[in-house]
C-alpha atoms as a PDB file:
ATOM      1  CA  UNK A   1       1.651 -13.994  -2.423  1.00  0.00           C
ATOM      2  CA  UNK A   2       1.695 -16.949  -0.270  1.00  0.00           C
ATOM      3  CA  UNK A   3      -0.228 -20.316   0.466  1.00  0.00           C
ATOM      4  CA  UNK A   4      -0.731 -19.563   3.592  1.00  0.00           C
ATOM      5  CA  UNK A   5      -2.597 -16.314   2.290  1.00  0.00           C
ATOM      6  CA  UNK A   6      -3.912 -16.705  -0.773  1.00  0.00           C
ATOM      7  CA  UNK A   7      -4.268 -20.810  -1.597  1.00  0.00           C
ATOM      8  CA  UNK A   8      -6.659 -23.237  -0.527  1.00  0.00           C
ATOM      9  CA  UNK A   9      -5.803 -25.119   2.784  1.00  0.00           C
ATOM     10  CA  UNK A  10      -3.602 -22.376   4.028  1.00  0.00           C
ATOM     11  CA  UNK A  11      -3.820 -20.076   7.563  1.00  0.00           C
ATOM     12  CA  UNK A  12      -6.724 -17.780   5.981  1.00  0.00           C
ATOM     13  CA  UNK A  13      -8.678 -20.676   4.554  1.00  0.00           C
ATOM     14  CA  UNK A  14      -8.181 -22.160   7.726  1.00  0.00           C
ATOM     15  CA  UNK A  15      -9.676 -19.659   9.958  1.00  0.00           C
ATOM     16  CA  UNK A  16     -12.515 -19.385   7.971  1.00  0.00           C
ATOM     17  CA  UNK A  17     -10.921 -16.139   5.572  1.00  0.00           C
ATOM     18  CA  UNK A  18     -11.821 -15.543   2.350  1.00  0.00           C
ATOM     19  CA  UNK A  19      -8.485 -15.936   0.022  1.00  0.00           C
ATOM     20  CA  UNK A  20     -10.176 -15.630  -3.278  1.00  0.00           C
ATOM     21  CA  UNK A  21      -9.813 -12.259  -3.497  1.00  0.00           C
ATOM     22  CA  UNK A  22      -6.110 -12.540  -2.970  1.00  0.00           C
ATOM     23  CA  UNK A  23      -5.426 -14.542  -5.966  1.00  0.00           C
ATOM     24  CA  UNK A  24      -6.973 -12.211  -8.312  1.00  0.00           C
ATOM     25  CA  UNK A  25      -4.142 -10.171  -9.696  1.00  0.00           C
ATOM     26  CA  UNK A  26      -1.956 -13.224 -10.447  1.00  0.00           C
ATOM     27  CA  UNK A  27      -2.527 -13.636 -14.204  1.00  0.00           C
ATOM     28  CA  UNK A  28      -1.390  -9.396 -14.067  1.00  0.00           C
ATOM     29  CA  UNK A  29       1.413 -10.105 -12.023  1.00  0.00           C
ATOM     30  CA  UNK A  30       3.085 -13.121 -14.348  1.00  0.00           C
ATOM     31  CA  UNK A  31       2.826 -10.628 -17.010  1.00  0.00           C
ATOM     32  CA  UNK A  32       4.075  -7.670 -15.328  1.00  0.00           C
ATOM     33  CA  UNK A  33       7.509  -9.770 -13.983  1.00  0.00           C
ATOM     34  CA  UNK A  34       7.992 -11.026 -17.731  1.00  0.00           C
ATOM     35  CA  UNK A  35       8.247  -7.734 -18.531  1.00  0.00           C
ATOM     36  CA  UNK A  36      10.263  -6.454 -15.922  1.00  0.00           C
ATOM     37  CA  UNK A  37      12.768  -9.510 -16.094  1.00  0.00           C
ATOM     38  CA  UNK A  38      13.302  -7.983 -20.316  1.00  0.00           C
ATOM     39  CA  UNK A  39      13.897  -4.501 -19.269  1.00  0.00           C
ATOM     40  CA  UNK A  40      16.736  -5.787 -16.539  1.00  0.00           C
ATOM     41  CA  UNK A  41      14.990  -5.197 -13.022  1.00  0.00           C
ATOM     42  CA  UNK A  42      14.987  -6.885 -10.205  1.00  0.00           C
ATOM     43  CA  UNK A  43      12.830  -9.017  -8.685  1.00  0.00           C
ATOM     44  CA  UNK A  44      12.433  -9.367  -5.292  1.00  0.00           C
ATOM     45  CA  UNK A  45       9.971 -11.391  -3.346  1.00  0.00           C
ATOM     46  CA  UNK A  46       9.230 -10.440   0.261  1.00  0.00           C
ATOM     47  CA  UNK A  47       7.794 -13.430   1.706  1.00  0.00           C
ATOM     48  CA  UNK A  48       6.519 -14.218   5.536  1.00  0.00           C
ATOM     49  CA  UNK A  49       9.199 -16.765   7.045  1.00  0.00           C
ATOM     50  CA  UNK A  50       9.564 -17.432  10.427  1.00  0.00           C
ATOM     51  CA  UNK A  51      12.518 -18.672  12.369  1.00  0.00           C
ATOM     52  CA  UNK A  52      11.272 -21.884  14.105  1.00  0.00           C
ATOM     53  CA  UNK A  53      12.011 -20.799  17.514  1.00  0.00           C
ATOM     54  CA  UNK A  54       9.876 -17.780  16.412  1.00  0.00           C
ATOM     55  CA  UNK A  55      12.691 -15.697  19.100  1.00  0.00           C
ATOM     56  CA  UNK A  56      12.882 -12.655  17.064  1.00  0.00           C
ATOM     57  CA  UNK A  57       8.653 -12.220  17.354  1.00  0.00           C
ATOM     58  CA  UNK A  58       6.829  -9.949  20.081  1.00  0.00           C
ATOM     59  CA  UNK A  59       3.962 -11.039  22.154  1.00  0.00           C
ATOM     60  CA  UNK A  60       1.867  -8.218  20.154  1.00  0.00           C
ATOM     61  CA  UNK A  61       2.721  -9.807  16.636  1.00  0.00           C
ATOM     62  CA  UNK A  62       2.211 -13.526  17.863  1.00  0.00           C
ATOM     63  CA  UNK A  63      -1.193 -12.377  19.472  1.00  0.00           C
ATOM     64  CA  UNK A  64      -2.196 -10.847  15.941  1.00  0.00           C
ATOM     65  CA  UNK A  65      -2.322 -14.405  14.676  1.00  0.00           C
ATOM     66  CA  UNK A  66      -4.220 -16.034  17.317  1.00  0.00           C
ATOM     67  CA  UNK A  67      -5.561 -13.677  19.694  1.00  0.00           C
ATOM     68  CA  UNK A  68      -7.184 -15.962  21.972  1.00  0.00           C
ATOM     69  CA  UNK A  69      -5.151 -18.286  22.472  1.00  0.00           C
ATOM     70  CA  UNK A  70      -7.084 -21.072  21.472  1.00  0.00           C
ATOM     71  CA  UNK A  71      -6.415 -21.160  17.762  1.00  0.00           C
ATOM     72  CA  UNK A  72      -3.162 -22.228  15.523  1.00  0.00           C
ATOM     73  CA  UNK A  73      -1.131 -19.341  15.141  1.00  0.00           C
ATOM     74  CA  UNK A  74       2.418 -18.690  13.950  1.00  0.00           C
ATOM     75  CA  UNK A  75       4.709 -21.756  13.594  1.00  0.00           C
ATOM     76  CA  UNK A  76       1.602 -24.046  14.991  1.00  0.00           C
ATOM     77  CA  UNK A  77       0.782 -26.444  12.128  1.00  0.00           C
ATOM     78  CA  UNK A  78      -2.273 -26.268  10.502  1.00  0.00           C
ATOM     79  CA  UNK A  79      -4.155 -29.281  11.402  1.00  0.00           C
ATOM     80  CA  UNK A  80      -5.712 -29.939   7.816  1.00  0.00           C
ATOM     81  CA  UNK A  81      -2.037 -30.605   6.188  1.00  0.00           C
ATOM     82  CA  UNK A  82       0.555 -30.215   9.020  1.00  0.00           C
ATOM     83  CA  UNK A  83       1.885 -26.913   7.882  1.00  0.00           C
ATOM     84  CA  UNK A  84       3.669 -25.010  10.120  1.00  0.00           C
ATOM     85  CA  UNK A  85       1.809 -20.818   9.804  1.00  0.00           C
ATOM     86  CA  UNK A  86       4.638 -18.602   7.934  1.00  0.00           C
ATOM     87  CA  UNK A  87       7.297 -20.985   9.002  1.00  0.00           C
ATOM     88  CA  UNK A  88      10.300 -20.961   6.559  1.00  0.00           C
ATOM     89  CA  UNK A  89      10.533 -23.802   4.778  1.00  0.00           C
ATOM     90  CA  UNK A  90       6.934 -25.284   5.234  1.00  0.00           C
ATOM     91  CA  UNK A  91       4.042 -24.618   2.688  1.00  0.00           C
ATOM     92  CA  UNK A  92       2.342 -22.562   3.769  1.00  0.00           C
ATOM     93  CA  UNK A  93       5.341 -19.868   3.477  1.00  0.00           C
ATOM     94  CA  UNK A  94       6.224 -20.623  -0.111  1.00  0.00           C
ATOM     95  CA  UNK A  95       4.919 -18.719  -2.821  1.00  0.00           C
ATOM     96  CA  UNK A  96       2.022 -19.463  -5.274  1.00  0.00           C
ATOM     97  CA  UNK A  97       2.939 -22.036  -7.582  1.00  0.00           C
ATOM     98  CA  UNK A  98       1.202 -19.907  -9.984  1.00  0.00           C
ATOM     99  CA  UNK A  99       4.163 -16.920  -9.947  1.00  0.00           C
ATOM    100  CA  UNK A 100       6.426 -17.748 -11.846  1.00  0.00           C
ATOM    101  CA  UNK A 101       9.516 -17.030  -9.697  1.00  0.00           C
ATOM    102  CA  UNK A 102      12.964 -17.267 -11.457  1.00  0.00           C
ATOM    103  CA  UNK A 103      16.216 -18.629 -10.494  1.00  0.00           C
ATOM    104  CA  UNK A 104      17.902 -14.900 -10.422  1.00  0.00           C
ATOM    105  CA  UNK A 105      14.883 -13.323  -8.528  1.00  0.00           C
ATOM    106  CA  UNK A 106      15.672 -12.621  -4.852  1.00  0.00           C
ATOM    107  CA  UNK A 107      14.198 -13.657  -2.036  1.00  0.00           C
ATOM    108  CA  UNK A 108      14.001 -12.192   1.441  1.00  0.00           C
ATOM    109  CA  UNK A 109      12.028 -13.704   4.715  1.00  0.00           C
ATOM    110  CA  UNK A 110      10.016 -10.898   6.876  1.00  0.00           C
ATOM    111  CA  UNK A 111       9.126 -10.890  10.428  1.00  0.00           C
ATOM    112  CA  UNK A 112       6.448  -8.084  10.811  1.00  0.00           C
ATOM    113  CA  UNK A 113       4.050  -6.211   8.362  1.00  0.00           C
ATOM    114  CA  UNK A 114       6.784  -3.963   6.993  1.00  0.00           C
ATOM    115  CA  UNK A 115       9.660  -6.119   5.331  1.00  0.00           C
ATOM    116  CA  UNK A 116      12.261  -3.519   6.451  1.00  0.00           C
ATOM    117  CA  UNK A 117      12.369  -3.826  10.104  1.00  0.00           C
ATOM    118  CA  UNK A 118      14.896  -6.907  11.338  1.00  0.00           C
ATOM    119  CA  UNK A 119      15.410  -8.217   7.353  1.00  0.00           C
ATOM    120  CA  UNK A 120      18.384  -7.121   5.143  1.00  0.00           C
ATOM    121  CA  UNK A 121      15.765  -5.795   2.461  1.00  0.00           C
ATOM    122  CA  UNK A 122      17.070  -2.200   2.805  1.00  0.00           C
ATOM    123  CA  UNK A 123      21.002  -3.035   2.529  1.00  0.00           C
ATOM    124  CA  UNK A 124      20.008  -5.247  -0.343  1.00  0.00           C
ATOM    125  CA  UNK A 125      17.913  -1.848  -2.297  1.00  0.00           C
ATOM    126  CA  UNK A 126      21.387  -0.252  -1.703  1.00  0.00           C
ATOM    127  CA  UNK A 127      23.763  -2.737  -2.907  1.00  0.00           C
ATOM    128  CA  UNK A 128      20.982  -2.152  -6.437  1.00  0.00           C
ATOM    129  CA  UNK A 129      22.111   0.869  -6.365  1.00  0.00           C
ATOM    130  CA  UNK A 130      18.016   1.245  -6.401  1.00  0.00           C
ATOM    131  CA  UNK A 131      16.012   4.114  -5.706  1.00  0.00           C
ATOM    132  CA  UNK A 132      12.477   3.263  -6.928  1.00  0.00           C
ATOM    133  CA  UNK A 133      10.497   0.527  -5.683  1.00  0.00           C
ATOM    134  CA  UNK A 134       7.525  -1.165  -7.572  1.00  0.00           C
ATOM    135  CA  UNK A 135       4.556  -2.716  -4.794  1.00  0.00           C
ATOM    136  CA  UNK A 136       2.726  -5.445  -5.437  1.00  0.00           C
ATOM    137  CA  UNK A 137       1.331  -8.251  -3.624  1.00  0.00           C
ATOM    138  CA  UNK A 138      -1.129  -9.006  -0.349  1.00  0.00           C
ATOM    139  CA  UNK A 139      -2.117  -7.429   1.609  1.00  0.00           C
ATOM    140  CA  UNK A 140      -2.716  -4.237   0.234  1.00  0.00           C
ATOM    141  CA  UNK A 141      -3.696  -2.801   3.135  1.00  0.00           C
ATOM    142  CA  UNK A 142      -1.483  -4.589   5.412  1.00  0.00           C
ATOM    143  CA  UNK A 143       2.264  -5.666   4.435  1.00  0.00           C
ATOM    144  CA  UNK A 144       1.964  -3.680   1.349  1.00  0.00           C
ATOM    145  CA  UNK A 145       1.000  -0.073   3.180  1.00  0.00           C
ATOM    146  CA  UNK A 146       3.490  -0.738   6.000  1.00  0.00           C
ATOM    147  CA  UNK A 147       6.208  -1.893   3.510  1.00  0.00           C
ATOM    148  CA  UNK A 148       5.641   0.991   1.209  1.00  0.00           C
ATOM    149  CA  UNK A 149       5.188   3.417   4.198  1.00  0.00           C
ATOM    150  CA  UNK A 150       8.988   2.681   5.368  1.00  0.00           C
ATOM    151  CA  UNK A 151      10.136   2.726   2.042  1.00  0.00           C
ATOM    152  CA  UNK A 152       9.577   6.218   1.698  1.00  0.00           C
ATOM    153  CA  UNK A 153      10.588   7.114   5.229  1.00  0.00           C
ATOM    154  CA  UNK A 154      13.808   5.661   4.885  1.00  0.00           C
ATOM    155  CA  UNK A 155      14.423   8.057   1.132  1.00  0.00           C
ATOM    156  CA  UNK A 156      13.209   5.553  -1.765  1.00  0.00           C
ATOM    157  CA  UNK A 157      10.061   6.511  -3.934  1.00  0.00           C
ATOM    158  CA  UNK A 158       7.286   4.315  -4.117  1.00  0.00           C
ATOM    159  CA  UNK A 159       4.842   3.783  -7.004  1.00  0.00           C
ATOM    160  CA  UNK A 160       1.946   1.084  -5.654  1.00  0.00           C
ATOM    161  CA  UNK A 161       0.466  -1.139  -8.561  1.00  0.00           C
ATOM    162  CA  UNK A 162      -2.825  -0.919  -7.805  1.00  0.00           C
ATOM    163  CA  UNK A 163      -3.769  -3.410 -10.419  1.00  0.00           C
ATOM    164  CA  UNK A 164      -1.627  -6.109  -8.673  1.00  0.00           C
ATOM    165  CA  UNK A 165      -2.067  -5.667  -5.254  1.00  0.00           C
ATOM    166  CA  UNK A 166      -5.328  -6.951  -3.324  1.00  0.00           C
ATOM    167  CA  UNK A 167      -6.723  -7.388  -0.187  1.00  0.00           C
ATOM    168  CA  UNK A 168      -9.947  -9.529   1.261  1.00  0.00           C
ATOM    169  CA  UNK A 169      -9.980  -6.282   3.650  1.00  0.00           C
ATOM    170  CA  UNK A 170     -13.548  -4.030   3.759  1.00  0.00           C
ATOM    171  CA  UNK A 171     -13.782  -1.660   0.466  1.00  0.00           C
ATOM    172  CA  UNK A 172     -12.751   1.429   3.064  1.00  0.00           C
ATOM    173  CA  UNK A 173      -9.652   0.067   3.611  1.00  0.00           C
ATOM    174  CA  UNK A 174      -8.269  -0.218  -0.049  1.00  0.00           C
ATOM    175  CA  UNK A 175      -9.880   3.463  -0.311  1.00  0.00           C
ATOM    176  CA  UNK A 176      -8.037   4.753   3.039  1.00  0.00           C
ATOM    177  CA  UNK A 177      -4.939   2.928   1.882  1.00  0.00           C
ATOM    178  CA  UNK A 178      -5.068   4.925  -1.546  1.00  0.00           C
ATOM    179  CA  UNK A 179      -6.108   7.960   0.067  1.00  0.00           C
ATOM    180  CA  UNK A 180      -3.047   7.727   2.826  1.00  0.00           C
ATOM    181  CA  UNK A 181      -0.415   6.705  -0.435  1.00  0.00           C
ATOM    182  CA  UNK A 182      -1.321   9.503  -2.506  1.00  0.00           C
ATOM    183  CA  UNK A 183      -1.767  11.879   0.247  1.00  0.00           C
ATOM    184  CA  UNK A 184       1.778  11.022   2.143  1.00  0.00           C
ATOM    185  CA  UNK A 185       3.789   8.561   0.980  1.00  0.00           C
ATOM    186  CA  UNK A 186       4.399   8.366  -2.939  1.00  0.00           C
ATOM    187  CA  UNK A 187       2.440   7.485  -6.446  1.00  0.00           C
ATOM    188  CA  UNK A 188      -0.366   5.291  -7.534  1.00  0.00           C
ATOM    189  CA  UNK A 189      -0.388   4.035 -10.950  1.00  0.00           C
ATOM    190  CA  UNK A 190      -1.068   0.322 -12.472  1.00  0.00           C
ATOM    191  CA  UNK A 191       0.760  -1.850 -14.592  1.00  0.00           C
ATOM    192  CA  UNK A 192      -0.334  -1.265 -17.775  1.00  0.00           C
ATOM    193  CA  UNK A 193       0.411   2.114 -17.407  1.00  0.00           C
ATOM    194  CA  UNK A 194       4.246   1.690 -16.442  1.00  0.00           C
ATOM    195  CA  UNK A 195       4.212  -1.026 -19.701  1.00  0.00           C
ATOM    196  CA  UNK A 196       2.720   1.619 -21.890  1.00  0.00           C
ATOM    197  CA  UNK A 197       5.484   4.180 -20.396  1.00  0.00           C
ATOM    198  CA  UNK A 198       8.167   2.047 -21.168  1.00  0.00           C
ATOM    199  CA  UNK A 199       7.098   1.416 -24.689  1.00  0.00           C
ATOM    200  CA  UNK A 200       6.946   5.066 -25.440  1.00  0.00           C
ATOM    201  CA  UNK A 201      10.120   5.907 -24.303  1.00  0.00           C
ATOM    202  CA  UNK A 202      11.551   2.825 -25.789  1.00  0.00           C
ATOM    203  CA  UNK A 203       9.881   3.784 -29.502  1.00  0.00           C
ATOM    204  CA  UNK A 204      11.204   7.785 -28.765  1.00  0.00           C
ATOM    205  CA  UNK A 205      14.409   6.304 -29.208  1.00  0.00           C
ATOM    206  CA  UNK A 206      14.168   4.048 -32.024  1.00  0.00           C
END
């Protein structure tokens, strides 16, 4: 959930993208993290940031974001506000002002469409003692799937938000990326339904 992604004046919005769609869950998502911040669990926010020297990016991943060469692509700044694309520390790689992100959330940068591969996101899981992960976010059919998909190779069950993800991806691709979850890699539920979950087991005990 990032400027460049999802906000006005960002990479999509640049190239001519339609970000509206990607903003669409946010009202859902505030009120999902207040409730998971009561009930104790973490928050982490997997964010695009690039090294400067982008050294630790293929050819094949640059190319995705400016594949002919003639465009601004990762780390080149946008030329409407100087932005530097998915660059740590510049706009566009900061998260919606709208989120409300918390002091004691965690954050961890990503370098490809899965935030496992060259991050410390899995030793960080482990150290949480965690072995359930909660998706949400952009793309769904994109960082979300690939992040998800690893997830579950490397042992942790997955339950995908559906409610809080989105995509500005063709309507086949959210259906595929349903179709692929529930068929290989874990559960899909929504948010209210987790909520409502946690209030029932919370009132069985009262």
């Amino acid at each position: 959930m990032q400027n460049d992604f999802c906000s006005q004046g960002g990479w999509l919005d640049y190239i001519g993208a339609d970000y509206t769609p990607l903003r669409e869950p946010v009202e859902r998502q505030n009120i999902f993290l207040a409730r998971m911040r009561r009930e104790g669990v973490p928050i982490i926010w997997l964010n695009w940031g690039n090294r400067p020297d982008r050294l630790n990016l293929s050819p094949s991943v640059l190319h995705v974001y400016n594949g002919t060469g003639d465009g601004i692509g990762i780390g080149e700044p946008l030329p409407v506000n100087g932005s530097k694309v998915l660059e740590k520390g510049s706009w566009g790689s900061e998260i919606l002002e709208e989120l409300e992100v918390w002091p004691g959330d965690i954050r961890v940068d990503k370098y490809r469409m899965s935030g496992f591969w060259d991050t410390p996101l899995d030793s960080i899981l482990r150290n949480l003692r965690t072995d359930t992960i909660l998706f949400a976010g952009v793309n769904l059919d994109q960082c979300v799937m690939a992040t998800l998909q690893d997830a579950v190779n490397s042992g942790y069950d997955a339950l995908l938000l559906k409610d809080l993800c989105a995509t500005n991806s063709p309507a086949y691709c959210i259906e595929a990326t349903y179709y692929n979850i529930k068929q290989c890699y874990g559960f899909l539920t929504d948010s209210e339904a987790v909520m409502r979950a946690l209030d029932t087991s919370i009132s069985s005990l009262i």
